[in-house]
Structure formats: C-alpha cells, structure tokens
C-alpha atoms as a PDB file:
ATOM      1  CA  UNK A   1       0.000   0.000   0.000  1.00  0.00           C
ATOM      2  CA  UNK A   2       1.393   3.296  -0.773  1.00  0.00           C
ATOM      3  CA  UNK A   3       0.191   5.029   1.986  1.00  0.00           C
ATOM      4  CA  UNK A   4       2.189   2.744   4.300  1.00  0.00           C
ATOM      5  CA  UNK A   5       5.445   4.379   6.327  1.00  0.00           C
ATOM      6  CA  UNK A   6       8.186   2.150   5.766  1.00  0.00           C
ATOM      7  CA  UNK A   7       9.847   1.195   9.712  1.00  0.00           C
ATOM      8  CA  UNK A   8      12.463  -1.376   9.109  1.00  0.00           C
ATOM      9  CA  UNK A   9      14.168  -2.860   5.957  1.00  0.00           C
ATOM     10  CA  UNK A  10      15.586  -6.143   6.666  1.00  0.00           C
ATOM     11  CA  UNK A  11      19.404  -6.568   5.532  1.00  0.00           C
ATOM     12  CA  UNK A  12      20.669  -9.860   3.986  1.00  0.00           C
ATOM     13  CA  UNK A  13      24.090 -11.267   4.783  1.00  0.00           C
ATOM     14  CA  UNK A  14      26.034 -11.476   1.561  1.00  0.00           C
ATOM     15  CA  UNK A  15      27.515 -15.149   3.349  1.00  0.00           C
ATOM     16  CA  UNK A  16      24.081 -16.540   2.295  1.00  0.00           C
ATOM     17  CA  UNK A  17      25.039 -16.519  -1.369  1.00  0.00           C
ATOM     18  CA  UNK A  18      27.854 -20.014   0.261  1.00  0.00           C
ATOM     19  CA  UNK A  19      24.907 -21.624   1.567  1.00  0.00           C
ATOM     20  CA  UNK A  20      22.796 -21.766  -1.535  1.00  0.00           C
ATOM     21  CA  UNK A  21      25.541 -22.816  -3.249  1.00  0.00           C
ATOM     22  CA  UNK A  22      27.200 -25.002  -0.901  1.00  0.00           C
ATOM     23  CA  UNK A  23      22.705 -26.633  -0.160  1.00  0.00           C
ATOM     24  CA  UNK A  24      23.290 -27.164  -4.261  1.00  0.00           C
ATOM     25  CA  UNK A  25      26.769 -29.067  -4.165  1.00  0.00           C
ATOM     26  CA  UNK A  26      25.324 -31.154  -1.399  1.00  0.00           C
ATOM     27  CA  UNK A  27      21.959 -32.528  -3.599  1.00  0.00           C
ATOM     28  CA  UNK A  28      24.250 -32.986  -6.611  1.00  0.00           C
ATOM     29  CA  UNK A  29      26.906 -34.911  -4.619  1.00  0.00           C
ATOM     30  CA  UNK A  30      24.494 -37.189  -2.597  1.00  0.00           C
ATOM     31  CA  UNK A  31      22.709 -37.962  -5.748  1.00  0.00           C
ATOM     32  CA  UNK A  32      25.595 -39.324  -7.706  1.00  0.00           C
ATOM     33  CA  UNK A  33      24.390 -38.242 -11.104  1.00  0.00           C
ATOM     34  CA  UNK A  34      24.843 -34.538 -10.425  1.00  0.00           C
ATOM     35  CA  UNK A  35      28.470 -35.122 -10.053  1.00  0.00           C
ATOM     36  CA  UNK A  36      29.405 -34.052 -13.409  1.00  0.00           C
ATOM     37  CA  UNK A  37      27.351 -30.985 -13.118  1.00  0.00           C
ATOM     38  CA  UNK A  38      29.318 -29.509 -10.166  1.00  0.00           C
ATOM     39  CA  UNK A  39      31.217 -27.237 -12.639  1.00  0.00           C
ATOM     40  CA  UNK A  40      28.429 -26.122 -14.523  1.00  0.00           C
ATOM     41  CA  UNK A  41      26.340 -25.244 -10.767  1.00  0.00           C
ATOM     42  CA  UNK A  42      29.370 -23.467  -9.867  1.00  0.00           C
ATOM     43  CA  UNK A  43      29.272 -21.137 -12.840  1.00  0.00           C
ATOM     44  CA  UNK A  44      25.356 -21.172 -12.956  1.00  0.00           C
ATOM     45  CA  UNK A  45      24.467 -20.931  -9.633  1.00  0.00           C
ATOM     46  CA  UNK A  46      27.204 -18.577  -8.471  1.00  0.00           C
ATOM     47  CA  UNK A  47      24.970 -15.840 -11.306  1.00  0.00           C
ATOM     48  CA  UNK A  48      21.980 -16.386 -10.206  1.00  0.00           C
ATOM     49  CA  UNK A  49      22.505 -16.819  -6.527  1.00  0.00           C
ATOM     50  CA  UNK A  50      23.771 -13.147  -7.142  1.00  0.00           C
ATOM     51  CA  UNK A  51      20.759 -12.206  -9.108  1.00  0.00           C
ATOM     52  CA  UNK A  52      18.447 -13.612  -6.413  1.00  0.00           C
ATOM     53  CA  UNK A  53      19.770 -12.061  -3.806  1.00  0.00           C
ATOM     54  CA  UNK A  54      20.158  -8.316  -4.954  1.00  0.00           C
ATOM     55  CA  UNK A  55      16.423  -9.110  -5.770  1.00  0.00           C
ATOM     56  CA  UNK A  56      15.481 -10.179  -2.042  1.00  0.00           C
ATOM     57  CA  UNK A  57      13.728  -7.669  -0.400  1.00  0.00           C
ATOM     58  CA  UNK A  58      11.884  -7.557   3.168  1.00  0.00           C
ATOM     59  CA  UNK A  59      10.159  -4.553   4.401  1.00  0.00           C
ATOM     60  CA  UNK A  60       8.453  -3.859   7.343  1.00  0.00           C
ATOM     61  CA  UNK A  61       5.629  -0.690   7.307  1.00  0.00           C
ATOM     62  CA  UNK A  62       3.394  -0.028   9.867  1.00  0.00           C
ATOM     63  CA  UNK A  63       0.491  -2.507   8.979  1.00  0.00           C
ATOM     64  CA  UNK A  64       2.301  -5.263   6.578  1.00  0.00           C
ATOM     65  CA  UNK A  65       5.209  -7.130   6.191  1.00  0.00           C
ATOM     66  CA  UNK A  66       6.802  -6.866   2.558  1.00  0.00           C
ATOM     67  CA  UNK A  67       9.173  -9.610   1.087  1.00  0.00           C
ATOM     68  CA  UNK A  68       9.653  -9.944  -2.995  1.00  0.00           C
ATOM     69  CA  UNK A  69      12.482 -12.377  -4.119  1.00  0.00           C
ATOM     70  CA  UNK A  70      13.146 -14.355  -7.057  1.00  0.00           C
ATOM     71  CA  UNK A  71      15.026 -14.425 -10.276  1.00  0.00           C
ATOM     72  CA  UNK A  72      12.411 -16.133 -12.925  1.00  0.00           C
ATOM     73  CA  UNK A  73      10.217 -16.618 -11.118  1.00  0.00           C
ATOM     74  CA  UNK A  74       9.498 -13.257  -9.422  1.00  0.00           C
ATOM     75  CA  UNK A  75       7.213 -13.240  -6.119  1.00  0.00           C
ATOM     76  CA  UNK A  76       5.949 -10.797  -4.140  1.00  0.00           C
ATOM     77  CA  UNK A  77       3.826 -11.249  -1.125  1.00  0.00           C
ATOM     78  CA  UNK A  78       2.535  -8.611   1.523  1.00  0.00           C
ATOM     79  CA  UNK A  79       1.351  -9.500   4.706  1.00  0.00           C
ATOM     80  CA  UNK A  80      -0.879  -7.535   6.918  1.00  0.00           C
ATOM     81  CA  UNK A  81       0.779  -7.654  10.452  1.00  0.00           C
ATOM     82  CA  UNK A  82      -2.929  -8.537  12.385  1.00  0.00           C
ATOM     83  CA  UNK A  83      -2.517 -12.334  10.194  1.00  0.00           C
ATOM     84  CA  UNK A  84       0.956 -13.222  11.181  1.00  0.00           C
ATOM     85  CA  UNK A  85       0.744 -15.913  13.745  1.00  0.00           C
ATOM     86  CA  UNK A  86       4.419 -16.767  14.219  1.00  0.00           C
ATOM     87  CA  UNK A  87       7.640 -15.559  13.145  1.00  0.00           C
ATOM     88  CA  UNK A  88      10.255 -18.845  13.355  1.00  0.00           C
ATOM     89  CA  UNK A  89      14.034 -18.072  13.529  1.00  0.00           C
ATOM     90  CA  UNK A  90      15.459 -20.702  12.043  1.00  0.00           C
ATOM     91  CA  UNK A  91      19.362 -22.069  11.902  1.00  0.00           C
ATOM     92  CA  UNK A  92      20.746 -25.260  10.377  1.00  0.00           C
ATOM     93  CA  UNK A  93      24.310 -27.103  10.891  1.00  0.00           C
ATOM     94  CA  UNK A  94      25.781 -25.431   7.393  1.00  0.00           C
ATOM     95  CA  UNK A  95      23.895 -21.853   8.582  1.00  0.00           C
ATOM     96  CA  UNK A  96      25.513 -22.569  11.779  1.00  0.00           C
ATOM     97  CA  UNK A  97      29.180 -22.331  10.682  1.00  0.00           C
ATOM     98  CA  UNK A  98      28.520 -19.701   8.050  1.00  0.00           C
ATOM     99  CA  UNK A  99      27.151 -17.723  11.099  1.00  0.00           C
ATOM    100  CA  UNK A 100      23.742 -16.968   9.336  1.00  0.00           C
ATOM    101  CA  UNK A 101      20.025 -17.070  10.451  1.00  0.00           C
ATOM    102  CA  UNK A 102      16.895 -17.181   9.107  1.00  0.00           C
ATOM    103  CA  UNK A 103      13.026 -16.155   9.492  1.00  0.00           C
ATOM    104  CA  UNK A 104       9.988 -18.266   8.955  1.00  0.00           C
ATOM    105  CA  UNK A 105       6.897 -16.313   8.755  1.00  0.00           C
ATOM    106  CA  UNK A 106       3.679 -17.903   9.143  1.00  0.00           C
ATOM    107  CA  UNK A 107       0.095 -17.112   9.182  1.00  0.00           C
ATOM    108  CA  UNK A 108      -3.589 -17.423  10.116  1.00  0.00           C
ATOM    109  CA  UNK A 109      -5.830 -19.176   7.672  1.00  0.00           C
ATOM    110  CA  UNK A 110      -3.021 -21.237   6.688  1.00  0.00           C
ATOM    111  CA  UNK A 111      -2.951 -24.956   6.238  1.00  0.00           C
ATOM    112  CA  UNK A 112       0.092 -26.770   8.908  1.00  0.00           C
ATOM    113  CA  UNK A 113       1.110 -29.168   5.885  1.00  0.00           C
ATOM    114  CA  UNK A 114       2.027 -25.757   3.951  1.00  0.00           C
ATOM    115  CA  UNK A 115       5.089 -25.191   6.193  1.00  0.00           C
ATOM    116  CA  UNK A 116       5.389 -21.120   6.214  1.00  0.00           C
ATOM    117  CA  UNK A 117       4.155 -19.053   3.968  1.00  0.00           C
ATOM    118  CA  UNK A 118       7.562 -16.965   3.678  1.00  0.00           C
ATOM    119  CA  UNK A 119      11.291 -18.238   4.463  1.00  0.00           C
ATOM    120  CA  UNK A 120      13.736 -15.874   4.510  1.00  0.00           C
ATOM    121  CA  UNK A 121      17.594 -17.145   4.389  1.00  0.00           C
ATOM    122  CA  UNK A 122      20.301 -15.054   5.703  1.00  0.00           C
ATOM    123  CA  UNK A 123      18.436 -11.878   7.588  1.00  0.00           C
ATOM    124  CA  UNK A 124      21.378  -9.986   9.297  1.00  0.00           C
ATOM    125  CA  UNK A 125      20.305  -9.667  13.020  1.00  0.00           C
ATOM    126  CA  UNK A 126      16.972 -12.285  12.472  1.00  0.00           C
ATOM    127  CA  UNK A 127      15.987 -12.060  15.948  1.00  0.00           C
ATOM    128  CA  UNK A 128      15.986  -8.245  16.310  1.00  0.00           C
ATOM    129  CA  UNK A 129      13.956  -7.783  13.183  1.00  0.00           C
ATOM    130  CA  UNK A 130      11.397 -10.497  14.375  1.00  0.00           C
ATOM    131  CA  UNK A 131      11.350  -8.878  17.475  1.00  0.00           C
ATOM    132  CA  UNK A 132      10.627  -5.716  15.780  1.00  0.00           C
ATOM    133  CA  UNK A 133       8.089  -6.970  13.250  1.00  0.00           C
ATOM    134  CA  UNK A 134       6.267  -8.917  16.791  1.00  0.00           C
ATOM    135  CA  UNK A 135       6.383  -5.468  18.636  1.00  0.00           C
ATOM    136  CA  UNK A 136       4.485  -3.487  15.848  1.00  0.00           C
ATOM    137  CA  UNK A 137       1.866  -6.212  15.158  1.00  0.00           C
ATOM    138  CA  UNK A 138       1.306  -6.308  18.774  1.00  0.00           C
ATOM    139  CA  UNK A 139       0.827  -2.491  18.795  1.00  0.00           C
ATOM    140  CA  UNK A 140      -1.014  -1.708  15.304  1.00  0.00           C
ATOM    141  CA  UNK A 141      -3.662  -4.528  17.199  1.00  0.00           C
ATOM    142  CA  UNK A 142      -3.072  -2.283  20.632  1.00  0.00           C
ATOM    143  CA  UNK A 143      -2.645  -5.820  22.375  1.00  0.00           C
ATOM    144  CA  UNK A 144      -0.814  -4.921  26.365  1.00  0.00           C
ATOM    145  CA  UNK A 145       2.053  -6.978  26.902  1.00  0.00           C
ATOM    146  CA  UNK A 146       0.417  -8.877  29.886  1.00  0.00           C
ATOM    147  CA  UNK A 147      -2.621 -11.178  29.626  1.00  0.00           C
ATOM    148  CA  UNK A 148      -5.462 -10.437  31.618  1.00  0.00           C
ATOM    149  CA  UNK A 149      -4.503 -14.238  32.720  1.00  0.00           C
ATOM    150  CA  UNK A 150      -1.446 -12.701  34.383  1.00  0.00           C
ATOM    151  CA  UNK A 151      -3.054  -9.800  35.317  1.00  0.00           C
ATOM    152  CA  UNK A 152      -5.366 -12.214  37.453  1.00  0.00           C
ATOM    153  CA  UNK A 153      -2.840 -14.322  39.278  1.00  0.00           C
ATOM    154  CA  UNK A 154      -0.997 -11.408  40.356  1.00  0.00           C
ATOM    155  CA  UNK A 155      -4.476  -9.762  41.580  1.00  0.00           C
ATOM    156  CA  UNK A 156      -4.049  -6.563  39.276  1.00  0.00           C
ATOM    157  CA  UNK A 157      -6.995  -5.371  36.432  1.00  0.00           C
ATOM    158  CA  UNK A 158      -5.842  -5.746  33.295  1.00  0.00           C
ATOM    159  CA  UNK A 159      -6.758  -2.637  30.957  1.00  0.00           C
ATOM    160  CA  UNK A 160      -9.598  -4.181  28.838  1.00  0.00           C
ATOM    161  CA  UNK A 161      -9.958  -7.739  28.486  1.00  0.00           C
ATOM    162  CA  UNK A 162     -13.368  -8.712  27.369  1.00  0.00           C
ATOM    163  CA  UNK A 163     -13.009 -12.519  29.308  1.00  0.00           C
ATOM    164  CA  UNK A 164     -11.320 -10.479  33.000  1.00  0.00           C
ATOM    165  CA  UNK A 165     -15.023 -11.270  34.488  1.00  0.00           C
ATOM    166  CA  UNK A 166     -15.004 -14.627  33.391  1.00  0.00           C
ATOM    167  CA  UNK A 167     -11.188 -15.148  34.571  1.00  0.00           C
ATOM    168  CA  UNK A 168     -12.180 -14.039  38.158  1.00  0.00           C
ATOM    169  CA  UNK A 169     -15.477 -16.151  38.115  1.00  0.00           C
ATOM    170  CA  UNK A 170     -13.140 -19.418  37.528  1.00  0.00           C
ATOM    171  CA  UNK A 171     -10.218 -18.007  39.802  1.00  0.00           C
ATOM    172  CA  UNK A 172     -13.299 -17.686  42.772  1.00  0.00           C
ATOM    173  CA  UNK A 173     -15.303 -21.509  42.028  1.00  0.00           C
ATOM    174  CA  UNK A 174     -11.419 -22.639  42.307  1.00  0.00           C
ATOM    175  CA  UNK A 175     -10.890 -20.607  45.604  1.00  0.00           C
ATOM    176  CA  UNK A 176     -14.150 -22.206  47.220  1.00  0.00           C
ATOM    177  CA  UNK A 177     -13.569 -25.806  45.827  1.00  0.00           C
ATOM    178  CA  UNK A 178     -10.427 -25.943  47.080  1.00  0.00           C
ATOM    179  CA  UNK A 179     -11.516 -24.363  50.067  1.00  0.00           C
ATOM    180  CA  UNK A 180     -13.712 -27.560  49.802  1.00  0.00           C
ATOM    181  CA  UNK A 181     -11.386 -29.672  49.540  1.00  0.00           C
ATOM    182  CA  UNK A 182      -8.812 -28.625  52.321  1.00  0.00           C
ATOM    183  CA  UNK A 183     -11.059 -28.867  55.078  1.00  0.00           C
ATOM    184  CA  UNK A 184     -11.557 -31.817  57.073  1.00  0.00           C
ATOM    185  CA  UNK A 185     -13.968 -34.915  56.985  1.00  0.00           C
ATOM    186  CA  UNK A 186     -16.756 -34.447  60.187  1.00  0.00           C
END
C-alpha cells in the first residue's frame, strides 16, 4: 500500500550466497548423477545466486510485512501484520558455521502441511527484526504486553480484556472448591 510508512528494511548477509551454493553441491553430490554438473552449478548458480539475492527484499511498514524475491520466477507477497501468527528463527548445521540465520513467517488461515508461507535465508540480526516486526503487530492490534490471565494471578486489572469477568469467576469456584477440599472430613 502506498500510503504505508516504511519502519524497518531487513538486511541480507552477503555469506548466504555459500549456503545456496554449498545446499546445491550437497543434492548434486548425494545424488551421484549430479556429479558431473558440479562445474556447470558453480558457474550457474554462483549468477543467479547473485541475481536472487540483490532481488530479495523484506520490508516492514506499519500494517504489513513486505518480502519480494526471485530471479524467474518473481514473487511478491505482503502480509498484513494482524494475520501473522508466528515468526520462526530458524538455523541449520551449514547456517551454523557460516554464522547466518533465518526467518519463517507464518500465518492465520493457513494450512500446517504448507510449512510457512515466507522463508527468509540469511536476515542480518533475524531475531531483532522479528522482534521488531512482533512489537508493531502487537501495537497496530493495541494488544498490552500482559494477559489479563497474568493480570489475574498477580491480583491486578488488566486494561480491557473482554473474558477479565469470566477469569475471576473461575479463579473464585477454584478458591471455594479448594476451600472444599482442604477442610476436614466431620
């Protein structure tokens, strides 16, 4: 949406290029057959590796998430902040020693066999930038940061929760059944 302010670009760690192409030696080698193609992936893969990262692109506004990527096949998806469910950081063993993360993002309405709707290799500083993208979803929706579950069990009023009533109803049956239950046979 134009209207959108932009808050946070995500930066991509050039290292990620390695892993693609290091993920592509390790299919061709573990399938034998690809063995004579490991000079031609080199060549061909170190291109559009490039390509597809200059291309990769993950912005954050103040009511949707923003990622395009792709070389041929060209994809762009925007994500209104209120659907994401869960942002997954993600790191494998090869990530691991190339010292790079990644972000799953993943949201309502969609399907668990799916896997995420967006995955994200190589984000420079994952966690802060899924921290950030969390943070503005949770304000845009003008969620608090405690539950009116917590709120209860510490004996404070949350700010408006619709369910507080019915939270203190339960907390009191509890109170008297176990008030019940702790006193003695006569």
């Amino acid at each position: 949406m134009p209207d959108d302010e932009t808050l946070l670009e995500a930066e991509f760690d050039p290292r990620v290029r390695t892993y693609w192409l290091l993920s592509g030696v390790i299919v061709l080698v573990v399938t034998i057959v690809g063995i004579p193609l490991l000079p031609l992936w080199y060549w061909f893969g170190r291109y559009f590796t490039g390509r597809y990262l200059r291309r990769l692109k993950c912005t954050l506004t103040d009511r949707t998430l923003q990622v395009s990527k792709g070389v041929l096949n060209r994809v762009e998806k925007t994500i209104p902040l209120d659907k994401i469910t869960d942002l997954g950081y993600f790191q494998g063993p090869i990530m691991r020693y190339l010292g790079i993360d990644g972000l799953t993002v993943e949201t309502a309405g969609q399907s668990s066999s799916e896997g995420a709707l967006v995955k994200l290799h190589g984000v420079v500083d994952a966690r802060d930038f899924r921290d950030a993208v969390l943070r503005q979803r949770d304000a845009m929706m003008g969620s608090t940061t405690e539950s009116p579950a917590a709120a209860v069990r510490l004996g404070e009023s949350p700010e408006a929760g619709a369910g507080y009533g019915v939270l203190l109803e339960i907390r009191d049956t509890l109170q008297r059944i176990e008030g019940h239950l702790s006193k003695p046979d006569s």
